[in-house]
N, C-alpha and C. Protein backbone atom coordinates (compact mmCIF):
# COMPACT_ATOMS: atom_id res chain seq x y z
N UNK A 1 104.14 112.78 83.57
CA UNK A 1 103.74 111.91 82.47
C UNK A 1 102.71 110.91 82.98
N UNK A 2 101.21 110.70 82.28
CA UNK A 2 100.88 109.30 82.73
C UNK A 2 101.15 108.16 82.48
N UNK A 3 100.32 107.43 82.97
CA UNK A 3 100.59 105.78 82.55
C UNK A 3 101.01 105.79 80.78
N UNK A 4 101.31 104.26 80.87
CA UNK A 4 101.37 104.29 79.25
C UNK A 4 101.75 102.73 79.49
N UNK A 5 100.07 102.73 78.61
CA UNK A 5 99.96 100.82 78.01
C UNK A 5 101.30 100.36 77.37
N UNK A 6 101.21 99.15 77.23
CA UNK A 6 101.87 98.36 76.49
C UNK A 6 101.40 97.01 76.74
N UNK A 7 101.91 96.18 75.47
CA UNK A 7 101.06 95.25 74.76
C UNK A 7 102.53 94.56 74.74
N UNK A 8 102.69 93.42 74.97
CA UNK A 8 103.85 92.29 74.66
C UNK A 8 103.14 91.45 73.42
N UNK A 9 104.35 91.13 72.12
CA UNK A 9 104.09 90.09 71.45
C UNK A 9 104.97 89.45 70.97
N UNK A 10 105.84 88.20 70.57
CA UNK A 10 106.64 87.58 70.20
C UNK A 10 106.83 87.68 68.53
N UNK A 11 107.96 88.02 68.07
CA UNK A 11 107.97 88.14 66.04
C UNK A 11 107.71 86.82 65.73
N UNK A 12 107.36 86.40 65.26
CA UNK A 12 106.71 85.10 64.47
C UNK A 12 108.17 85.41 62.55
N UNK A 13 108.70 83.99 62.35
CA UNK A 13 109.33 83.92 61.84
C UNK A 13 108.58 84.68 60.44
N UNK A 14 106.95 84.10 60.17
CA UNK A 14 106.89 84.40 58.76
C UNK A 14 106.61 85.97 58.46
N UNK A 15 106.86 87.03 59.52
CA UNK A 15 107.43 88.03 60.24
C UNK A 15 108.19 88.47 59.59
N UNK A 16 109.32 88.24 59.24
CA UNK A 16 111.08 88.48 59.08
C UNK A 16 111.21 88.48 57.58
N UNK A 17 111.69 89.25 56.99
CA UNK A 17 112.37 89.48 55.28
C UNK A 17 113.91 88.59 55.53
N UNK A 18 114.31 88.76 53.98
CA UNK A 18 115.40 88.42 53.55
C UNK A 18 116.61 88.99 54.46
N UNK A 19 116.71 89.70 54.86
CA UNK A 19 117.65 90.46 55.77
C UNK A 19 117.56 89.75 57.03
N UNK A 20 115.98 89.11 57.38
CA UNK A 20 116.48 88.47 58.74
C UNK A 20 115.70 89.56 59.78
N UNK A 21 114.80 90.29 59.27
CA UNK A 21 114.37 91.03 60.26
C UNK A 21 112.78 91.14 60.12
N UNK A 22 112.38 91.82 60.88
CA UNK A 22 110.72 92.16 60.56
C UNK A 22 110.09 93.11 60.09
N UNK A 23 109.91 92.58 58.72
CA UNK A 23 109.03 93.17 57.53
C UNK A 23 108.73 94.81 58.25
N UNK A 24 109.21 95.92 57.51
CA UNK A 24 108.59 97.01 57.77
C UNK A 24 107.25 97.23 57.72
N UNK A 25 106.38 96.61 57.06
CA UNK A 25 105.04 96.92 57.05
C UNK A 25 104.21 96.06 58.40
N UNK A 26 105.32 95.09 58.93
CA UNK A 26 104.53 94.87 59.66
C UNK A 26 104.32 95.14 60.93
N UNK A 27 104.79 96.53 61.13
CA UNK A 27 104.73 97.31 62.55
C UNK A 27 103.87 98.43 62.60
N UNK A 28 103.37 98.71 61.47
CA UNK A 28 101.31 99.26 61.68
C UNK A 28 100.18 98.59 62.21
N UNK A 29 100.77 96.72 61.76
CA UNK A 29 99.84 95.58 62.07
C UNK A 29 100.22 95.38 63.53
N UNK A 30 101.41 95.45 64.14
CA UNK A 30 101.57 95.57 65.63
C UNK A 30 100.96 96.63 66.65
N UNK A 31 101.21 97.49 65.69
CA UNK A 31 100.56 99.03 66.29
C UNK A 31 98.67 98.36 66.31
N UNK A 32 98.75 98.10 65.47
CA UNK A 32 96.76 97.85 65.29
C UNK A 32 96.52 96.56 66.54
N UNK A 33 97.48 95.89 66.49
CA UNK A 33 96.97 94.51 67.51
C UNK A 33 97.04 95.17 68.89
N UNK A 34 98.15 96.36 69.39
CA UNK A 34 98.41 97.04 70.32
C UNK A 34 97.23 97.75 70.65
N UNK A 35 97.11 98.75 69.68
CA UNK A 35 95.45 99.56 69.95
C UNK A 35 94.65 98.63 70.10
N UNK A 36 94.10 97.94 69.61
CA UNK A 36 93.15 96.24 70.13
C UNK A 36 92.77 96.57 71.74
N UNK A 37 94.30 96.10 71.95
CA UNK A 37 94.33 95.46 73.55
C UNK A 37 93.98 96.59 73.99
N UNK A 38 94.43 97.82 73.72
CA UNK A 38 94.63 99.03 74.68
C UNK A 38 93.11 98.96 74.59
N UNK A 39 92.18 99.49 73.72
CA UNK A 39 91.01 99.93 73.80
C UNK A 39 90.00 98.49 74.64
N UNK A 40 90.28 97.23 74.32
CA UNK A 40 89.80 96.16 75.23
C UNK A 40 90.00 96.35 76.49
N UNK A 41 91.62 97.05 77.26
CA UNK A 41 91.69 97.20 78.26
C UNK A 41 90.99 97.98 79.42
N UNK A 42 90.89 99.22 78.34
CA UNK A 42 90.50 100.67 78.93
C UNK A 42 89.53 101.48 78.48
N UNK A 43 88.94 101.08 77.55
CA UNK A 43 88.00 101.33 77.20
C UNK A 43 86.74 100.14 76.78
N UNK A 44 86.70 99.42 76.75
CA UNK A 44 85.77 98.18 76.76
C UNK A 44 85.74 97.78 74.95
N UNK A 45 84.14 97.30 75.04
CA UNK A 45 84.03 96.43 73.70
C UNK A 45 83.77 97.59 72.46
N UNK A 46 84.95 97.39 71.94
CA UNK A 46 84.94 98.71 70.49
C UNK A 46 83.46 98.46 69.76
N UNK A 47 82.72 96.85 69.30
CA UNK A 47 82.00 96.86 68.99
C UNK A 47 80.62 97.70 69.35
N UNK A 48 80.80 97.58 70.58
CA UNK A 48 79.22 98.85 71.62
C UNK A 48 79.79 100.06 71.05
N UNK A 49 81.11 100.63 71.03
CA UNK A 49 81.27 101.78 70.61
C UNK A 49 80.67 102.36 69.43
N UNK A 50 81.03 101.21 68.23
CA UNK A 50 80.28 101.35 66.82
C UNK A 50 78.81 101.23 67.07
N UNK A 51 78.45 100.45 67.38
CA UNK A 51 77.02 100.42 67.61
C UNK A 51 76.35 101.65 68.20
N UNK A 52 76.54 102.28 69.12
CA UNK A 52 76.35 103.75 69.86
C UNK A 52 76.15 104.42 68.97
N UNK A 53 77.47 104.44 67.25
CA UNK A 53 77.28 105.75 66.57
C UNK A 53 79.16 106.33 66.35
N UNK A 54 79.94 105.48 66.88
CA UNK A 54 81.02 105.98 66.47
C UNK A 54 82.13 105.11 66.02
N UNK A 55 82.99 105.78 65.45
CA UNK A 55 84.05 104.67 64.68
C UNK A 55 85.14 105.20 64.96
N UNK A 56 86.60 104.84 64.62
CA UNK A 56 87.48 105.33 65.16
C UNK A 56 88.31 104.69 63.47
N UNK A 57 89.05 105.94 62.94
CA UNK A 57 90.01 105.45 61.85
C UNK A 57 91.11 106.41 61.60
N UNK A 58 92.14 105.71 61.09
CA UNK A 58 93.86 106.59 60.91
C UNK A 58 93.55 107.58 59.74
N UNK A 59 93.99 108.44 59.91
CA UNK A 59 94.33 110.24 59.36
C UNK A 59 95.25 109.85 58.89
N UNK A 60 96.20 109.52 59.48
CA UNK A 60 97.95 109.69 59.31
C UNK A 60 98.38 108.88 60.49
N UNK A 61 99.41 108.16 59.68
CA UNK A 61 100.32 107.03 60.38
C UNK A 61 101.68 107.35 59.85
N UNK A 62 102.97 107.33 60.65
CA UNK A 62 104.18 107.76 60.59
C UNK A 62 105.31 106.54 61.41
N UNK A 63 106.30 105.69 60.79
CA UNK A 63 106.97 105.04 61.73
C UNK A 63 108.02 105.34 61.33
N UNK A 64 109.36 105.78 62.42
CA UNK A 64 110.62 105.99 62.21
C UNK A 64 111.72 104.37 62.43
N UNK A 65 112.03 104.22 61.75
CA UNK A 65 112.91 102.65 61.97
C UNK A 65 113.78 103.04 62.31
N UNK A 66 114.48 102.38 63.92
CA UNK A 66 115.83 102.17 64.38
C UNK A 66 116.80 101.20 64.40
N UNK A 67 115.58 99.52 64.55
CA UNK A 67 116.73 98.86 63.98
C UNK A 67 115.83 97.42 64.49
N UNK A 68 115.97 96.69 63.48
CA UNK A 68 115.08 95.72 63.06
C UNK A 68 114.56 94.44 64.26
N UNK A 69 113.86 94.61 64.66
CA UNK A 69 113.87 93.27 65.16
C UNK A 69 113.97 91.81 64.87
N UNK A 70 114.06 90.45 65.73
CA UNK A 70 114.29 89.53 64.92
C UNK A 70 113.33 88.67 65.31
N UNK A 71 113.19 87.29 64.51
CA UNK A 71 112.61 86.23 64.55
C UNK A 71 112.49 85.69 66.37
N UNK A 72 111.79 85.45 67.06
CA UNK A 72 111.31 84.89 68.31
C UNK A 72 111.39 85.85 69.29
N UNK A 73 112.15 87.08 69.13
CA UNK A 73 112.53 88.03 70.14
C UNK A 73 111.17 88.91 70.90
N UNK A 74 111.06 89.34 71.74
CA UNK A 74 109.74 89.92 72.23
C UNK A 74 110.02 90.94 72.26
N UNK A 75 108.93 91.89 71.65
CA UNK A 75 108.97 93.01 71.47
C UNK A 75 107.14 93.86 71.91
N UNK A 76 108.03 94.86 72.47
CA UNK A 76 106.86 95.11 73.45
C UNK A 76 106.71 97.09 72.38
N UNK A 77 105.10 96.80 72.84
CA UNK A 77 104.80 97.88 72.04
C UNK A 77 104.01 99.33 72.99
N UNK A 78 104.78 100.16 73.47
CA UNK A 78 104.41 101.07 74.23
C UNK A 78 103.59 101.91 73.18
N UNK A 79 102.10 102.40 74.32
CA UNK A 79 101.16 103.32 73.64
C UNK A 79 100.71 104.63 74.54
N UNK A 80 101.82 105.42 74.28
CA UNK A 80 101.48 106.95 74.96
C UNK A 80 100.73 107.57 74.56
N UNK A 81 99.41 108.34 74.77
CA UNK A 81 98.47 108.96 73.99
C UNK A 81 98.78 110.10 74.34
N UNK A 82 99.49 110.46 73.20
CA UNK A 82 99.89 112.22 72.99
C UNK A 82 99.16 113.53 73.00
N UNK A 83 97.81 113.19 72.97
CA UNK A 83 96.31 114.54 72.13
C UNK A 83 95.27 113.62 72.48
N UNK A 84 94.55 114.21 72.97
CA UNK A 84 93.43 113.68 73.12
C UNK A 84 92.51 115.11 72.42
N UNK A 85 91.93 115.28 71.10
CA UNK A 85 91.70 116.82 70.56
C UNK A 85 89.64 116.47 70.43
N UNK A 86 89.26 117.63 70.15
CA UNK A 86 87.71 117.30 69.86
C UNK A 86 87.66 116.14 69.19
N UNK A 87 87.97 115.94 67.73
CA UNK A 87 87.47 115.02 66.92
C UNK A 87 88.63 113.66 66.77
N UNK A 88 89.95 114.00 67.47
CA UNK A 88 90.89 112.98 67.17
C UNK A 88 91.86 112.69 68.59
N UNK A 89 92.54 111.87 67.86
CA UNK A 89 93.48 111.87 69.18
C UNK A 89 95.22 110.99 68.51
N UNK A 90 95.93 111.22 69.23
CA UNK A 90 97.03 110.87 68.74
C UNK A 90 98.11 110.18 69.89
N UNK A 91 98.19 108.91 69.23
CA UNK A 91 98.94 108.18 69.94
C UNK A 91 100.53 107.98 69.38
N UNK A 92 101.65 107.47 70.02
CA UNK A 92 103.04 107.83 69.49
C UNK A 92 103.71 106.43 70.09
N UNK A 93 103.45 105.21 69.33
CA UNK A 93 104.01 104.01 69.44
C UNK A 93 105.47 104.18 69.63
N UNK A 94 106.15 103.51 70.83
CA UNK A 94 107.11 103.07 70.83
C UNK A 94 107.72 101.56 70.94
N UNK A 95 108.58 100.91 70.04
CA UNK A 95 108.56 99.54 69.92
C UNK A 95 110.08 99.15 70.71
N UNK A 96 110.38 98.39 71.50
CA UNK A 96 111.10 97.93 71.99
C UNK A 96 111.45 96.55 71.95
N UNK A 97 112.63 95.88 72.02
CA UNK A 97 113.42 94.48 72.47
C UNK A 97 114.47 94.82 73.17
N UNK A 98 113.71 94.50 74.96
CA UNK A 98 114.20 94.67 75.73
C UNK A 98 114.86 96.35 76.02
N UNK A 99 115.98 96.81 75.82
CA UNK A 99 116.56 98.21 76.52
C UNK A 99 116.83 98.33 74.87
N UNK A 100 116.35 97.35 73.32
CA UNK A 100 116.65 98.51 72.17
C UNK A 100 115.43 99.17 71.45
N UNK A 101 115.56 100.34 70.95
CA UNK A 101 114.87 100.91 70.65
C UNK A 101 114.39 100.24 68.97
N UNK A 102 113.17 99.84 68.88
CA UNK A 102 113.40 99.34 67.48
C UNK A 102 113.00 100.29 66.38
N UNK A 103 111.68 100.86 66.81
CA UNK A 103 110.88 101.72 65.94
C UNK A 103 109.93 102.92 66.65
N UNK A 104 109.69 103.82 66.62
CA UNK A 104 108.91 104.79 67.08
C UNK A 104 108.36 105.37 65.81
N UNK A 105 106.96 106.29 66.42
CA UNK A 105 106.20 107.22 65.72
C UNK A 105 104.88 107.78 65.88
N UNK A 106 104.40 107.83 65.10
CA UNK A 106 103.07 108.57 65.49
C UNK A 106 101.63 108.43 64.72
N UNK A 107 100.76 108.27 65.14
CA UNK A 107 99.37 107.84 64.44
C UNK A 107 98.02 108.94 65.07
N UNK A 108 97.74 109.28 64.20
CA UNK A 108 96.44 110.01 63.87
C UNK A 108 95.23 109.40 64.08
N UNK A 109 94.32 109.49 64.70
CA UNK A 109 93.43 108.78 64.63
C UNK A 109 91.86 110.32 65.05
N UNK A 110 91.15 109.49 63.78
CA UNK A 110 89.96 111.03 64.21
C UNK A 110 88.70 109.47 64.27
N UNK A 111 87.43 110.09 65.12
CA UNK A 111 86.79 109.77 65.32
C UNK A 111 85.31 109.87 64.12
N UNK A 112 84.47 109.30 63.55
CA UNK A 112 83.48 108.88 62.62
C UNK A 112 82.35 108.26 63.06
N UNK A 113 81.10 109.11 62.52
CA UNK A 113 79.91 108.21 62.49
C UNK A 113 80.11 107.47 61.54
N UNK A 114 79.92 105.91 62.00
CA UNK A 114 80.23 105.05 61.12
C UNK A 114 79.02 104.64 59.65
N UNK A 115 77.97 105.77 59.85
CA UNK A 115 77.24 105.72 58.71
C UNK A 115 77.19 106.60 57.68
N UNK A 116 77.46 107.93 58.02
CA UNK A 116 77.82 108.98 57.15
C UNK A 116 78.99 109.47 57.14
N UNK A 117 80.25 108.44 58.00
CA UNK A 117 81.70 108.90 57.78
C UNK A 117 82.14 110.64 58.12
N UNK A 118 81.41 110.75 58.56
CA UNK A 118 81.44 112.16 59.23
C UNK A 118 82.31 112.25 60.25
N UNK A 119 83.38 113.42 61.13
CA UNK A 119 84.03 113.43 61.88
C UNK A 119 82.75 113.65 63.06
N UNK A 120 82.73 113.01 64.15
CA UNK A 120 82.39 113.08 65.28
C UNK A 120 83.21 113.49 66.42
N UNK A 121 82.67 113.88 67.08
CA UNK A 121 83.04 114.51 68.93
C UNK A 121 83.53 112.75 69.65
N UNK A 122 84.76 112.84 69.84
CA UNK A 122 85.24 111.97 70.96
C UNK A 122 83.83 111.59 71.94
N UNK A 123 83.85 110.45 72.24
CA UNK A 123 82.77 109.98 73.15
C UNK A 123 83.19 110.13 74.47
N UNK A 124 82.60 110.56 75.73
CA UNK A 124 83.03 110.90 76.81
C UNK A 124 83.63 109.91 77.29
N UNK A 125 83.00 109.05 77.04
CA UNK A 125 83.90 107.69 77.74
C UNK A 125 84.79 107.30 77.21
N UNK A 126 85.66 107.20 76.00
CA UNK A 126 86.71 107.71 75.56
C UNK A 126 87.88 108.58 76.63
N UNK A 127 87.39 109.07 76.05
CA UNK A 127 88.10 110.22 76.78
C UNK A 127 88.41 110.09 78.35
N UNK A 128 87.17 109.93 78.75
CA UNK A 128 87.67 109.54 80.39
C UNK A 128 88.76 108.27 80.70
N UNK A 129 88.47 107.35 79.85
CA UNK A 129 89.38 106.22 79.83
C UNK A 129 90.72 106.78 79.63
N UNK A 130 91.11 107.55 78.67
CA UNK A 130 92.31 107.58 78.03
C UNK A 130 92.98 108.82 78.97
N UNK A 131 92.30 109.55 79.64
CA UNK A 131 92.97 110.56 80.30
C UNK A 131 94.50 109.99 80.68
N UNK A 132 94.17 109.46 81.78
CA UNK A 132 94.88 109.00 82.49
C UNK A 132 95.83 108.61 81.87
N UNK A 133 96.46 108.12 80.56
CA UNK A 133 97.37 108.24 79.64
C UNK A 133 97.81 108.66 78.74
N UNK A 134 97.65 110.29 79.21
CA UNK A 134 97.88 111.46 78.22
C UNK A 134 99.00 111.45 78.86
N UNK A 135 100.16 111.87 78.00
CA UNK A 135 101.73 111.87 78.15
C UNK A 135 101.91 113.17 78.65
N UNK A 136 101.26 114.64 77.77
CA UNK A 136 101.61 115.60 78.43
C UNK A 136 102.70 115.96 77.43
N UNK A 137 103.57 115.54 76.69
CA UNK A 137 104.66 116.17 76.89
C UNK A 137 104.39 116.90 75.30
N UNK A 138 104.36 116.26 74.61
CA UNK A 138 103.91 116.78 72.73
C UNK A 138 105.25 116.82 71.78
N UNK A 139 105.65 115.83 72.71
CA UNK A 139 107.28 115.64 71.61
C UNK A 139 107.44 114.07 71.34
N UNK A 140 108.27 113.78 70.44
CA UNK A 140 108.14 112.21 69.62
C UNK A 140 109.24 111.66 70.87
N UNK A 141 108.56 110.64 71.51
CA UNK A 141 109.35 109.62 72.21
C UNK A 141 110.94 109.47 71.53
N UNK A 142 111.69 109.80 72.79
CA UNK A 142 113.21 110.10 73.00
C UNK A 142 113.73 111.20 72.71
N UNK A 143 112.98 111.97 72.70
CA UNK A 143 113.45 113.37 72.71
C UNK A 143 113.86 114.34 73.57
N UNK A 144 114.72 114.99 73.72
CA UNK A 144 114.46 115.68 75.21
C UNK A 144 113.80 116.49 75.74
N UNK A 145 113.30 116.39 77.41
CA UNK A 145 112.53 116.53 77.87
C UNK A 145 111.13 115.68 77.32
N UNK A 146 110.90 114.74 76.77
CA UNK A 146 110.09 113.43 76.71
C UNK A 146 110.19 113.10 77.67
């Protein structure tokens, strides 16, 4: 298996529903602040990317809920990149507090000229960045043999 980013962030109270937990919708917006960092990390300034000629946007986004997180708790957002394919690539968020599992799943992401919205070819440098955290395995985090 390779590496695999992760992004730490603290739930912020206005975060949390009536139940006391954190808003289901708002773990696509974690996933998006996660990809942020990842691509700042390892791949540089997304803006040069657009500018070059390419864009990067979700196909399909999928989250399985295990069990809610809460108000101040840190929750860390693992980013295994599952596919790295011609035009897309697919990453499979796993969300954690501490040793619980909160939420897992999977996101689509295909690549676009950002002027005619056209699917484009992964940029090499892309790709070279992200190697190194291709998982390899092609099964949804906690599965066996994951």
């Amino acid at each position: 298996m390779g590496e695999v980013f992760t992004h730490r962030l603290r739930v912020r109270y206005s975060e949390c529903d009536q139940q006391g937990v954190v808003f289901n919708g708002h773990y696509l917006f974690y996933y998006d602040v996660a990809l942020t960092e990842l691509w700042r990390a390892l791949v540089g300034d997304y803006g040069q990317m657009v500018g070059d000629g390419y864009d990067l946007v979700v196909a399909e986004a999928r989250i399985r809920y295990r069990e809610g997180a809460r108000f101040d708790e840190l929750l860390e957002v693992s980013m295994p990149v599952a596919h790295l394919g011609t035009t897309s690539m697919i990453v499979r968020p796993v969300f954690r507090v501490g040793e619980r599992l909160i939420a897992d799943g999977e996101v689509r992401h295909v690549f676009i000229d950002p002027a005619s919205k056209g699917k484009r070819e992964m940029p090499e440098m892309v790709r070279s960045a992200l190697t190194p955290y291709l998982d390899g395995t092609g099964r949804p985090p906690g599965t066996p043999g994951a």
